[in-house]
Protein backbone atom coordinates (compact mmCIF):
# COMPACT_ATOMS: atom_id res chain seq x y z
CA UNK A 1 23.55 32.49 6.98
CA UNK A 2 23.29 30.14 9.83
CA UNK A 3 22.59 33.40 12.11
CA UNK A 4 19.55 33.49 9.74
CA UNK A 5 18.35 30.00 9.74
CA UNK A 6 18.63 29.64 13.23
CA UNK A 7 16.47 32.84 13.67
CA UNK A 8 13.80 31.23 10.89
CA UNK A 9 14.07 27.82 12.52
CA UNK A 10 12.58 29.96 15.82
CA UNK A 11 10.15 32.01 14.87
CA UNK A 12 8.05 30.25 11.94
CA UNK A 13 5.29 28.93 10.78
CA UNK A 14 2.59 31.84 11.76
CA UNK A 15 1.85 35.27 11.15
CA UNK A 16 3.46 36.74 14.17
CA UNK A 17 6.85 34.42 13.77
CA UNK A 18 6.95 35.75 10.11
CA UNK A 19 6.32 39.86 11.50
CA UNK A 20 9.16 38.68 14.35
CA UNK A 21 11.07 37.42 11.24
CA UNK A 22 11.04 39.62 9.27
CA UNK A 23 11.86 42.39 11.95
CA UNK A 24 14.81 40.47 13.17
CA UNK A 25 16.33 41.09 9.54
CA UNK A 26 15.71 44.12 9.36
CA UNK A 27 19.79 45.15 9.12
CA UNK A 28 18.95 48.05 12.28
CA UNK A 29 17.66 45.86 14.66
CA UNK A 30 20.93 44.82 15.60
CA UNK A 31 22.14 48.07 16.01
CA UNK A 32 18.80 49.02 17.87
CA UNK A 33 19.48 45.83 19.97
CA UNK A 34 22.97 46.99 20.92
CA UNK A 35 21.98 50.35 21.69
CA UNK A 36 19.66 49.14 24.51
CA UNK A 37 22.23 47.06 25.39
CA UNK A 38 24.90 49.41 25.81
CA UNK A 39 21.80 51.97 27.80
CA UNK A 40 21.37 48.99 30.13
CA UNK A 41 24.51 48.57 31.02
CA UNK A 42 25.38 52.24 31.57
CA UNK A 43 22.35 52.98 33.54
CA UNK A 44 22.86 49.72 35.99
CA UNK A 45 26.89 50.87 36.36
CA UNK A 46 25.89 54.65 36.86
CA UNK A 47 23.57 53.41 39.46
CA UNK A 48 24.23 54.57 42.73
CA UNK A 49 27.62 55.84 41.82
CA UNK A 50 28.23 58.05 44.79
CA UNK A 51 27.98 54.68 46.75
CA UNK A 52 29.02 53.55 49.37
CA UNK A 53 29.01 57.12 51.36
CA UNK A 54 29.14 57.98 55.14
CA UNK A 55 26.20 59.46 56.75
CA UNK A 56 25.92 62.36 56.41
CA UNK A 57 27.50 62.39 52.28
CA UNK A 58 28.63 65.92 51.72
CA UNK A 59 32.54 65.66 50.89
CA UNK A 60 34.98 63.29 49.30
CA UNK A 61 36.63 62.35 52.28
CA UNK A 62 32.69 60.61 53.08
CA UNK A 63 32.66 58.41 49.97
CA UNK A 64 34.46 54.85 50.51
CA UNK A 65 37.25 54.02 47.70
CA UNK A 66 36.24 50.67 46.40
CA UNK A 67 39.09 47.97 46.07
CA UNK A 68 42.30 49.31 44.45
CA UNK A 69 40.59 52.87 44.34
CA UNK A 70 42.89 53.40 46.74
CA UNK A 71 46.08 53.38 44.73
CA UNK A 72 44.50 55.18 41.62
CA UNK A 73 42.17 57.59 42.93
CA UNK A 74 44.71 58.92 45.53
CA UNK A 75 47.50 58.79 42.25
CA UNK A 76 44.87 60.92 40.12
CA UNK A 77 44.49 62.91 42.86
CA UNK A 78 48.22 63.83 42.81
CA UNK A 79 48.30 64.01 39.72
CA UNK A 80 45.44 66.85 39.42
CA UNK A 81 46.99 68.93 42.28
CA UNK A 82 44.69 67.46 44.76
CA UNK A 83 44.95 67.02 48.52
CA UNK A 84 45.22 63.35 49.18
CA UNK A 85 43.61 62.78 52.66
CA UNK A 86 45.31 62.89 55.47
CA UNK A 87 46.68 59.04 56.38
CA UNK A 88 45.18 57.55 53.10
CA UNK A 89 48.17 55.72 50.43
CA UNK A 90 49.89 58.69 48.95
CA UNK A 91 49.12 61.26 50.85
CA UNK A 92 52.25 63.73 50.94
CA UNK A 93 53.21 62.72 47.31
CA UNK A 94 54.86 65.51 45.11
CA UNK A 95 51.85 67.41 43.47
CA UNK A 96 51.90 66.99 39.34
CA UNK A 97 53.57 63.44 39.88
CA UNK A 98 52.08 59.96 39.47
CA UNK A 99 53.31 58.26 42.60
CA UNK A 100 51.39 55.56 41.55
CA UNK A 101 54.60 54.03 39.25
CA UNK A 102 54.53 50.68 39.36
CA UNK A 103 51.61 51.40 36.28
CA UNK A 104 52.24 53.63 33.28
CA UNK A 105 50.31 56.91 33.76
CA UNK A 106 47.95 57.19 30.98
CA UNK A 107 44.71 55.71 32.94
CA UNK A 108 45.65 57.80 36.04
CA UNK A 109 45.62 60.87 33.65
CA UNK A 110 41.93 59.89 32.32
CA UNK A 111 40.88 59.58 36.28
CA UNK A 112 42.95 63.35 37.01
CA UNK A 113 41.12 64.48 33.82
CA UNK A 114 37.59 63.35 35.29
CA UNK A 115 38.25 65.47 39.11
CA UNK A 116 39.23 68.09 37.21
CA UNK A 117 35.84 68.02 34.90
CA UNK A 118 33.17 66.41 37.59
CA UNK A 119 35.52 67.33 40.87
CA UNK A 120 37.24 65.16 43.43
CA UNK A 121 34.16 62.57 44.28
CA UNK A 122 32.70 59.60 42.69
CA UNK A 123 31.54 60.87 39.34
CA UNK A 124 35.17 62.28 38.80
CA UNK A 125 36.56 59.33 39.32
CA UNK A 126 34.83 56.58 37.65
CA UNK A 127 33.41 58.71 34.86
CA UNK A 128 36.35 57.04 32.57
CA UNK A 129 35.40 53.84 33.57
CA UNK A 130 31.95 54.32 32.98
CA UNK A 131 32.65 55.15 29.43
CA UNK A 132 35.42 53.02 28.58
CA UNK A 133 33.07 50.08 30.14
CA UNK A 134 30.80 51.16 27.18
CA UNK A 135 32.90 51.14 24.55
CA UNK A 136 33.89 48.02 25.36
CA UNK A 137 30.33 46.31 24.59
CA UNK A 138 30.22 48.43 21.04
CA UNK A 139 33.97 46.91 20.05
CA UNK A 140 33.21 43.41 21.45
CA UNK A 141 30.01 43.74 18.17
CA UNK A 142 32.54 45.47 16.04
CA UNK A 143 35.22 42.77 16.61
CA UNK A 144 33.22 39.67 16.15
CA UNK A 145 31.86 41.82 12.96
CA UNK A 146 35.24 42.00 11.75
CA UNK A 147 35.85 38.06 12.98
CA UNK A 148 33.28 37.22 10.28
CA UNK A 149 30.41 36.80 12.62
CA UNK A 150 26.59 37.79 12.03
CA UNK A 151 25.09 40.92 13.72
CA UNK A 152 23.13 38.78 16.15
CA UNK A 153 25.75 36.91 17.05
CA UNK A 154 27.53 40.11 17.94
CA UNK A 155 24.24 41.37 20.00
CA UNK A 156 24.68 38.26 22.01
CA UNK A 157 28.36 38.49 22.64
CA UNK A 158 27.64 41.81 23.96
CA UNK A 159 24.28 41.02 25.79
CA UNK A 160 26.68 38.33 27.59
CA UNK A 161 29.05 41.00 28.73
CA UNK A 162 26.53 42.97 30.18
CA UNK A 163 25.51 40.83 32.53
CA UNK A 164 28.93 39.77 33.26
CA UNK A 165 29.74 41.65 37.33
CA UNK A 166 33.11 41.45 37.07
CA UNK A 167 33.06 43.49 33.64
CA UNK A 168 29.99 45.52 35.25
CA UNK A 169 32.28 46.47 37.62
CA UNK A 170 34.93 47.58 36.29
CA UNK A 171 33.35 49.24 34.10
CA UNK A 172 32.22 51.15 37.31
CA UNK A 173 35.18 51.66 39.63
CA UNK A 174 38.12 53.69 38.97
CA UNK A 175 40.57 50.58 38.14
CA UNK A 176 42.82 50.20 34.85
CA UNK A 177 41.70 46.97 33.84
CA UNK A 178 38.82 48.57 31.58
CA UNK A 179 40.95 51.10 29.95
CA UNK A 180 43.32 48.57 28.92
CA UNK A 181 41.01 45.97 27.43
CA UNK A 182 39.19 48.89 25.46
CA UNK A 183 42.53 49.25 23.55
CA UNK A 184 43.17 45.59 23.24
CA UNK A 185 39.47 45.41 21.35
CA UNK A 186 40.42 48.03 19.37
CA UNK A 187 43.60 46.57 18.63
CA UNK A 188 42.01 43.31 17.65
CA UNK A 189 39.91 44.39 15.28
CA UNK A 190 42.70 46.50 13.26
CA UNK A 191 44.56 43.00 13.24
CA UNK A 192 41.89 41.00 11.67
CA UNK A 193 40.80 44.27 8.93
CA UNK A 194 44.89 43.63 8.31
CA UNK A 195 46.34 46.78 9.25
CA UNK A 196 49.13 45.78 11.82
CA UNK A 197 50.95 49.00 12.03
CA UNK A 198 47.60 50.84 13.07
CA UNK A 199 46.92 47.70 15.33
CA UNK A 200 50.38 48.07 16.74
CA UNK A 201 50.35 51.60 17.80
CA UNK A 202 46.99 51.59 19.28
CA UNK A 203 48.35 48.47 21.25
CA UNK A 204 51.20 50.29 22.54
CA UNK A 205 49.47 53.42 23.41
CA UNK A 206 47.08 50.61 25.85
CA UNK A 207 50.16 49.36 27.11
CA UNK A 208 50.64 52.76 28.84
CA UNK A 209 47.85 52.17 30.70
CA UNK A 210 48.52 48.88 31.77
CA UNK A 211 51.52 46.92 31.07
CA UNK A 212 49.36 43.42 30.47
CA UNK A 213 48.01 44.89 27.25
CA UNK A 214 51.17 43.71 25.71
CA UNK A 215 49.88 39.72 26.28
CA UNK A 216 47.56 40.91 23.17
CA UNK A 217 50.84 40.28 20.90
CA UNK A 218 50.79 36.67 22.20
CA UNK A 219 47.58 35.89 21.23
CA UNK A 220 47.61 37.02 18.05
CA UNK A 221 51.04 34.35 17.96
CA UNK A 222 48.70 31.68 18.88
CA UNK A 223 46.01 32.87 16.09
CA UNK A 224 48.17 32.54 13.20
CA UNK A 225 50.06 29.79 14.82
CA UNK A 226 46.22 28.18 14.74
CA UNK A 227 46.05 29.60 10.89
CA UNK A 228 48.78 28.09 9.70
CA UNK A 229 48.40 24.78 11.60
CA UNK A 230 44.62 24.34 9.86
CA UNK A 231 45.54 25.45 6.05
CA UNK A 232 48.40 23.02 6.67
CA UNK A 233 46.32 20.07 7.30
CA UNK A 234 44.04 20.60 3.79
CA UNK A 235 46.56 21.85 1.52
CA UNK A 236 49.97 22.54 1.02
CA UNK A 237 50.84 26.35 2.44
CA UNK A 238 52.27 28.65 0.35
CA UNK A 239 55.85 30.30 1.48
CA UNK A 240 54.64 33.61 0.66
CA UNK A 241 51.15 33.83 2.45
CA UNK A 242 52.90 32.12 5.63
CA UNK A 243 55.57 34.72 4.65
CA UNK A 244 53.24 37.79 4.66
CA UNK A 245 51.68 36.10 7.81
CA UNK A 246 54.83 36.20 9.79
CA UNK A 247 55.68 39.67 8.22
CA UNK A 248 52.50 41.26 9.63
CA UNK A 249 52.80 40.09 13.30
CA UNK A 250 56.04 41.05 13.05
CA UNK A 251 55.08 45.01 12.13
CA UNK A 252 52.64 44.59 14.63
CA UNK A 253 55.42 43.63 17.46
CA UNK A 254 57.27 46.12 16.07
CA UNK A 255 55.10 48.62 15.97
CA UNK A 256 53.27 47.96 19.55
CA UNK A 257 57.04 48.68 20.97
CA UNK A 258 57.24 52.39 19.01
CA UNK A 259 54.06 52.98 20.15
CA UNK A 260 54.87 52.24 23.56
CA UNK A 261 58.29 53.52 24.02
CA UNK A 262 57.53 56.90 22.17
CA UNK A 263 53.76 57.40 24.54
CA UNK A 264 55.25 56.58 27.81
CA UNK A 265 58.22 58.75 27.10
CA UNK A 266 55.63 61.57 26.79
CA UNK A 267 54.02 60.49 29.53
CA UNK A 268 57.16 60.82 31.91
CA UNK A 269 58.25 64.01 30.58
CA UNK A 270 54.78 65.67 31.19
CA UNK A 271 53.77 63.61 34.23
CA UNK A 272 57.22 62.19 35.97
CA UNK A 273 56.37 58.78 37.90
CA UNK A 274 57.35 58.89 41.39
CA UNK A 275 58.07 56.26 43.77
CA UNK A 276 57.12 57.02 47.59
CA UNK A 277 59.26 54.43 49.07
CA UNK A 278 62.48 55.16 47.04
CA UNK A 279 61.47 58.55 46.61
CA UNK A 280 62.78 58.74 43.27
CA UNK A 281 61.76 60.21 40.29
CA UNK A 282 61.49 59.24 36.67
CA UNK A 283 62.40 60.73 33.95
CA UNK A 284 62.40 58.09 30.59
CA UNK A 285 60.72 55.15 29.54
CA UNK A 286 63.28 52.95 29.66
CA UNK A 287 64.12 53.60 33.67
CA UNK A 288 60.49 53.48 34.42
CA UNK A 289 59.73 50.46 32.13
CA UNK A 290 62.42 49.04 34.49
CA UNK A 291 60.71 49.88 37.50
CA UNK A 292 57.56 48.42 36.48
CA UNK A 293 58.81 45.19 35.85
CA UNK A 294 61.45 45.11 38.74
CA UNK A 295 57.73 45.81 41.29
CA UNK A 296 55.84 42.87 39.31
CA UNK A 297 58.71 40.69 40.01
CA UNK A 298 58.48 41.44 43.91
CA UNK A 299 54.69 40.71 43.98
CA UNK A 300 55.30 36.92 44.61
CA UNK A 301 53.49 33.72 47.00
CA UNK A 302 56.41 30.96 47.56
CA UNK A 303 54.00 29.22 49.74
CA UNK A 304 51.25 29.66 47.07
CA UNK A 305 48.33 32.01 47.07
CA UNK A 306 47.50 33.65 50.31
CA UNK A 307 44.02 35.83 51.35
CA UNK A 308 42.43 37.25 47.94
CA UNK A 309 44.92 36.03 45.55
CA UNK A 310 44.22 32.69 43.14
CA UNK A 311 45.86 30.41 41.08
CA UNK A 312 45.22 30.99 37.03
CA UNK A 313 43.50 27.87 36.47
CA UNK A 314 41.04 27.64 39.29
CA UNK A 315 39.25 30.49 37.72
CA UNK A 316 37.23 28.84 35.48
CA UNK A 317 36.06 27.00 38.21
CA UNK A 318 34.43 29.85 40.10
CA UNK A 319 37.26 30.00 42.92
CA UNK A 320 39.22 33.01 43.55
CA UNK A 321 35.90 35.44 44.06
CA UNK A 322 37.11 38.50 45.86
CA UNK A 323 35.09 40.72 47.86
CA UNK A 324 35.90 44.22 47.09
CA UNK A 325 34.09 46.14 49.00
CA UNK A 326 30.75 45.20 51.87
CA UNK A 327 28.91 47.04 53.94
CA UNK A 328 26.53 45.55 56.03
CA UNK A 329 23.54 47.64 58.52
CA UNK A 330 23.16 45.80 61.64
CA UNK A 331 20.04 45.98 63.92
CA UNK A 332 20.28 45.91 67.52
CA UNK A 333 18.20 45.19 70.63
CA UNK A 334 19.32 45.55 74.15
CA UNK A 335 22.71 45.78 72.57
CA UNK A 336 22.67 43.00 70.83
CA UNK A 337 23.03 42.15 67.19
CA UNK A 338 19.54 40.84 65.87
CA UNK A 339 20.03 40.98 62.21
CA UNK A 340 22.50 41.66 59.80
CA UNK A 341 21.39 43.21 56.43
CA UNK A 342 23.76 43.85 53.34
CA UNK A 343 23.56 46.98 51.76
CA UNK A 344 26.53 46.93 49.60
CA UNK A 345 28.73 43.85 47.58
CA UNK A 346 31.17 44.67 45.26
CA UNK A 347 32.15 41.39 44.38
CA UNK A 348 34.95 40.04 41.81
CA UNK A 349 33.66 37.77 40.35
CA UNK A 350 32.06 36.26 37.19
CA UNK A 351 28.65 35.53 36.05
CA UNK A 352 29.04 31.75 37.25
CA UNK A 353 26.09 31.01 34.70
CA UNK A 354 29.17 32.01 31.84
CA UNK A 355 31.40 30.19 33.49
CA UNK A 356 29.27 26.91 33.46
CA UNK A 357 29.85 27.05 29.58
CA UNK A 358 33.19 27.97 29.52
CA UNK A 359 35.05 24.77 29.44
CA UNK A 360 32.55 23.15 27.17
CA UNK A 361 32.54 26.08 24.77
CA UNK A 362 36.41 26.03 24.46
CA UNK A 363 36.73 22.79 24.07
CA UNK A 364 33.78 22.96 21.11
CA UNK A 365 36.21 26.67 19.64
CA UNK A 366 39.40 24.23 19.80
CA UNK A 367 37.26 21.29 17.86
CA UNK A 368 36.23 23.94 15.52
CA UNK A 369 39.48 25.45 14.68
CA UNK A 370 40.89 21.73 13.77
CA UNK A 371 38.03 21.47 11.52
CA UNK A 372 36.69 24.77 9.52
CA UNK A 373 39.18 26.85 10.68
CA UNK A 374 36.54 29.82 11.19
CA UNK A 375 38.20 33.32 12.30
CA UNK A 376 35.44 33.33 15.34
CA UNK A 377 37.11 30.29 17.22
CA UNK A 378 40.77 31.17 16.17
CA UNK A 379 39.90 34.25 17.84
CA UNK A 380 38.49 32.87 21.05
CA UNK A 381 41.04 30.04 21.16
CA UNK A 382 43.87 32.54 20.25
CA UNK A 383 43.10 35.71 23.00
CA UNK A 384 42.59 32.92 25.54
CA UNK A 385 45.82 31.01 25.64
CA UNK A 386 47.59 34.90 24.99
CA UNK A 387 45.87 35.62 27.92
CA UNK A 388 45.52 32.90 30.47
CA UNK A 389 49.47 31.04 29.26
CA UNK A 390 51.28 33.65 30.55
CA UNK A 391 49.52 34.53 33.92
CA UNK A 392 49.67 30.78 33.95
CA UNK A 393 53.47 30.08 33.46
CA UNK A 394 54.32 33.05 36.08
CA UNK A 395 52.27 31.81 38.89
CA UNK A 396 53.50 28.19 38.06
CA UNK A 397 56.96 28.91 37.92
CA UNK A 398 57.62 32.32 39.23
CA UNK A 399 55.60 31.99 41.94
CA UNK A 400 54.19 35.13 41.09
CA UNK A 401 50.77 36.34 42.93
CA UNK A 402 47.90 36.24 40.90
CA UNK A 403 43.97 37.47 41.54
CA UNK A 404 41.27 36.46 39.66
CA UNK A 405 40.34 40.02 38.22
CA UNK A 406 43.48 39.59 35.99
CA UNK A 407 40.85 37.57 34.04
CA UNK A 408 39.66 40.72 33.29
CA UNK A 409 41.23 40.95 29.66
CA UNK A 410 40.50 37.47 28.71
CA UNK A 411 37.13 37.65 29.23
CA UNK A 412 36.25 38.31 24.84
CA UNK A 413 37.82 35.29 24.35
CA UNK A 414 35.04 33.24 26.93
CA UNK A 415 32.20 35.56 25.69
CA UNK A 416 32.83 34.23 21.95
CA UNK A 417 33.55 30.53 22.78
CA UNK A 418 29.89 30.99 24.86
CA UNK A 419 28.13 32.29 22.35
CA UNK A 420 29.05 30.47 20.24
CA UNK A 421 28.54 27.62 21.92
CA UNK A 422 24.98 28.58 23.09
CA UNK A 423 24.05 29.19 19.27
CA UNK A 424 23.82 25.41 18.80
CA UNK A 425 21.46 25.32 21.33
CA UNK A 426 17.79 24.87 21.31
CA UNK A 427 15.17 27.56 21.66
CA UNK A 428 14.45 26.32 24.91
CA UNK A 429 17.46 25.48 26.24
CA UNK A 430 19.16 28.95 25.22
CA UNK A 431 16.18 31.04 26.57
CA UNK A 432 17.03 29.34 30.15
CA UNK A 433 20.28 29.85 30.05
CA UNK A 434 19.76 33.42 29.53
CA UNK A 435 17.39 33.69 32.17
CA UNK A 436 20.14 32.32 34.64
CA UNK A 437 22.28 34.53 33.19
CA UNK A 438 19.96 37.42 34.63
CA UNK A 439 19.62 35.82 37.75
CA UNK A 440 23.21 35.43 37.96
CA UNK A 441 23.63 39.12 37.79
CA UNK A 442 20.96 39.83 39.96
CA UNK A 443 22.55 38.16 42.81
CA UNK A 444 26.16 39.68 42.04
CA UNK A 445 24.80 43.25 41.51
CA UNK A 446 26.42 45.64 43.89
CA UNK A 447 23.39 46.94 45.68
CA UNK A 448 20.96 43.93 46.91
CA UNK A 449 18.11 45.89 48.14
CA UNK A 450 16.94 46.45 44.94
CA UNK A 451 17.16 43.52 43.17
């Protein structure tokens, strides 16, 4: 309802604000809207995909891995009974294994699955990421759907991620961050419709992507924490709702760890993680579980964060920004350098035009949550501090090394709080914003000269 008289508010009196109107209720413009969003944001991420590339392109060994590429391409490449180059990280690796085991192996698989479909270059690579980046934008509508908010309001939280590089990219580049948060959306959303079993399994399965899918149990803590701490404050909580509450997470929990335990185990008997500089093998979940979290521990910064690594709460701020991958043409005369021209950025980093919100628009989700209570802010409140706590806590007191693209699954939680925030906005005031939202992608997109 508010969805609608904000929309009326807009677009009347006249004849063309009443057509606009009534076209913006029609129930499929929405869906028409997120269509075009989701053929946006596929076309700019498909885009050049073969680049960067030596001159002249005609095998793999000519295309440049982009960031961490290195580590999963070269594992999928393994994996798929492909050479890895000579010289380049895991070359020499058992063919069939995932020496890439410091990760579970079900993201690697998707990348093995893509060489063996599009072959060993870009397309095979990245074609998971390019559709799991996707399906993220159609469950970020379907979970603020579920979450109780309007269509519109979903359009917008999905518009937002669009234009969002450091979702644009990795949606892009063969990394696992996308195929994890694609299963913690579709976790999320089986939470809220109340099915916690189905919520936990599809949970666990993410987890064998990446292990950080599991922070997704902590934030739904904090949500019904938040629950129970509003229905508290107006009336007196029953034992059995708070009861059935607790009983749900609980078969969630419960059911993320079967899910896990019972996938991975799969995974290691049909693709056995391998560790180059043990060279040992894997053979159950448990040993490689243990692995996984022995090599996080050893990823540490006593003296703080050095080169491309961040602490958790400067992010918001902007700082942290890490330059994947530039290539720059350089013009010469009498062998000199006379200009400089960038021809390639793969940046990490966010749209700094959603981080101006940010703070503002959590602050407004944690007022909101005291006072209505509304599903839409327990949600944003809820996935952030599940999110951001932990990475938070480790890098404050673990001295563990952290990099800003771990702010990769938090980001629903600062999409919602935005939107939301920017729906109290005037006309005017939200069509600027959106228009340095544009120009904020603009100037992050990957390929300059064409922007």
């Amino acid at each position: 309802m508010t969805e609608l008289l904000n929309v009326e508010r807009a677009l009347q009196p006249g004849a063309t604000r009443g057509r606009l109107y009534r076209l913006a209720s029609d129930p499929r413009a929405p869906l028409a809207c997120l269509a075009l969003i989701a053929a946006f944001s596929l076309g700019a991420r498909l885009l050049f995909i073969e680049r960067p590339c030596a001159t002249p392109c005609r095998t793999a060994a000519d295309h440049r891995l982009i960031f961490d590429e290195a580590y999963y391409v070269n594992a999928a490449r393994t994996i798929a009974g492909v050479e890895v180059p000579a010289g380049a990280t895991y070359a020499g690796s058992p063919a069939g294994r995932d020496p890439n085991a410091e990760h579970p192996q079900l993201g690697k698989l998707v990348m093995a699955g893509g060489i063996k479909l599009f072959g060993d270059g870009p397309l095979g690579w990245r074609a998971g990421s390019l559709a799991a980046g996707t399906v993220v934008l159609l469950l970020l509508f379907a979970l603020v759907r579920t979450a109780g908010g309007g269509p519109w309001l979903g359009v917008g939280v999905a518009g937002v991620a669009s234009l969002d590089n450091l979702l644009m990219v990795h949606g892009r580049i063969a990394m696992l961050d996308v195929y994890a948060l694609a299963f913690m959306l579709g976790a999320a959303i089986l939470y809220l419709r109340e099915r916690p079993l189905s919520a936990g399994l599809v949970l666990g399965v993410g987890a064998c992507v990446k292990l950080v899918s599991g922070y997704l149990l902590f934030a739904f803590g904090v949500m019904e924490a938040l629950r129970w701490l509003h229905r508290r404050r107006g009336t007196t909580v029953s034992v059995a709702a708070a009861g059935a509450r607790a009983t749900a997470l609980a078969l969630c929990i419960a059911a993320t760890g079967i899910g896990y335990a019972v996938t991975l185990q799969g995974l290691d008997l049909a693709v056995k993680p391998y560790d180059p500089g043990s060279a040992r093998t894997y053979s159950n979940a448990l040993d490689h579980t243990r692995h996984m979290l022995d090599s996080a521990t050893r990823i540490v910064s006593p003296g703080g964060p050095q080169g491309i690594a961040s602490y958790p709460w400067t992010w918001l701020e902007g700082r942290g920004t890490i330059p994947y991958l530039t290539v720059q043409t350089e013009a010469r005369t009498s062998g000199k350098v006379v200009r400089r021209e960038t021809v390639v950025a793969f940046t990490g980093a966010v749209n700094p035009f959603v981080l101006f919100l940010v703070i503002p628009a959590l602050a407004l989700a944690i007022r909101r949550v005291w006072t209505d209570g509304e599903t839409l802010d327990v949600l944003a409140v809820g996935w952030f501090a599940g999110m951001m706590v932990p990475f938070s806590l480790q890098a404050a007191f673990e001295d563990r090394t952290t990099y800003l693209y771990y702010i990769v699954v938090a980001l629903p939680a600062l999409y919602v709080a935005v939107v939301r925030l920017v729906q109290r906005l005037p006309p005017a005031a939200v069509i600027g914003w959106v228009l340095a939202l544009v120009i904020g992608f603009a100037d992050l997109y990957p390929f300059p000269q064409i922007m």
